[in-house]
Protein backbone atom coordinates (compact mmCIF):
# COMPACT_ATOMS: atom_id res chain seq x y z
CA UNK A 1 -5.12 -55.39 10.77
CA UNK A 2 -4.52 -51.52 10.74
CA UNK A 3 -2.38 -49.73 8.27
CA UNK A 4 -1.23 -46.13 7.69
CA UNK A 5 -1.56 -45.74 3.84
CA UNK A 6 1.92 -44.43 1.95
CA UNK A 7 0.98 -43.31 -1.04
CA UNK A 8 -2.31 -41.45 -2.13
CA UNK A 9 -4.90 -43.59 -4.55
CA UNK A 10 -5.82 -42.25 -7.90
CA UNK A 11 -8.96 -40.37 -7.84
CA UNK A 12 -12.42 -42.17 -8.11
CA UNK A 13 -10.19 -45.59 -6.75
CA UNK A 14 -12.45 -48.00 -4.88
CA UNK A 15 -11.93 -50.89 -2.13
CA UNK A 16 -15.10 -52.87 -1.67
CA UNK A 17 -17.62 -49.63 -2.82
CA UNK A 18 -15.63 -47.56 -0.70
CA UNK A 19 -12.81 -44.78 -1.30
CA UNK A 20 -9.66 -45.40 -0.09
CA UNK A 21 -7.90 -43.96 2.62
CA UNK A 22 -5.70 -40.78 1.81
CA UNK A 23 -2.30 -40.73 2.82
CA UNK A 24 -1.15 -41.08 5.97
CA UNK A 25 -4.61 -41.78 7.47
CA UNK A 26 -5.21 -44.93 9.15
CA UNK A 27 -7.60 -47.89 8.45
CA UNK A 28 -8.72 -51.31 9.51
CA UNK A 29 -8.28 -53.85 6.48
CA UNK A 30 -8.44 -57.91 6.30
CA UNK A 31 -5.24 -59.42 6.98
CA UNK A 32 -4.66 -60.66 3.19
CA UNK A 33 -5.41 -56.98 1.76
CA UNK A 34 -2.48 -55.63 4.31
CA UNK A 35 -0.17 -58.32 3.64
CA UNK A 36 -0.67 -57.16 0.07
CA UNK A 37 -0.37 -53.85 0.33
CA UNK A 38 2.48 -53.57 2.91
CA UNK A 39 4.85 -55.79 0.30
CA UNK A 40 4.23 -53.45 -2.14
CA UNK A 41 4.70 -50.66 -0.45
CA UNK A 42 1.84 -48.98 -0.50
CA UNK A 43 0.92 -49.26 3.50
CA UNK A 44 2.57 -49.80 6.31
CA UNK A 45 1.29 -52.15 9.54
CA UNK A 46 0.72 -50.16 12.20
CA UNK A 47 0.93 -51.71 16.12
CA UNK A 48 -2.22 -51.44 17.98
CA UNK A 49 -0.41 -50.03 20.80
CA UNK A 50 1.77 -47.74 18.62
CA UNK A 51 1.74 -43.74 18.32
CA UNK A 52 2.36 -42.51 14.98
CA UNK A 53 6.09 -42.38 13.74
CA UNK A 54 7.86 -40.88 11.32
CA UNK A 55 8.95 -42.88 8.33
CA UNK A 56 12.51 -42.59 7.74
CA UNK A 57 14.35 -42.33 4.15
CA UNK A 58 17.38 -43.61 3.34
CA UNK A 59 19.97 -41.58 0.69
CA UNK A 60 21.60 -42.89 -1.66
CA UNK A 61 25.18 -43.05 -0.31
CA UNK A 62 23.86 -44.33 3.20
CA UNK A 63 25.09 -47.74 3.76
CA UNK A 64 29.03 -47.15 2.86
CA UNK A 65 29.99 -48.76 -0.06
């Protein structure tokens, strides 16, 4: 599955021997890695078919209350 990395790895950080991706860049991973990583919020899936969107942040008095 691809993902589009949120948040930027500590230095010297490996995934299998390999650095990982820097935030915001794309990358290829095995389903159970993204799974992980998305519910933690450190990536994001990204469509095959999908052009690069913005993320959007919510504020703290969105949502009424």
């Amino acid at each position: 599955m691809r993902v589009r990395m949120l948040v930027q790895m500590p230095p010297g950080t490996l995934r299998n021997g390999e650095p990982w991706p820097d935030e915001g860049e794309e990358a290829e991973i095995p389903t159970g890695e993204v799974l992980h990583l998305v519910a933690s919020g450190v990536a994001e899936e990204v469509a095959e078919d999908a052009a690069p969107r913005p993320r959007r942040r919510k504020s703290r008095g969105e949502g009424g209350g």
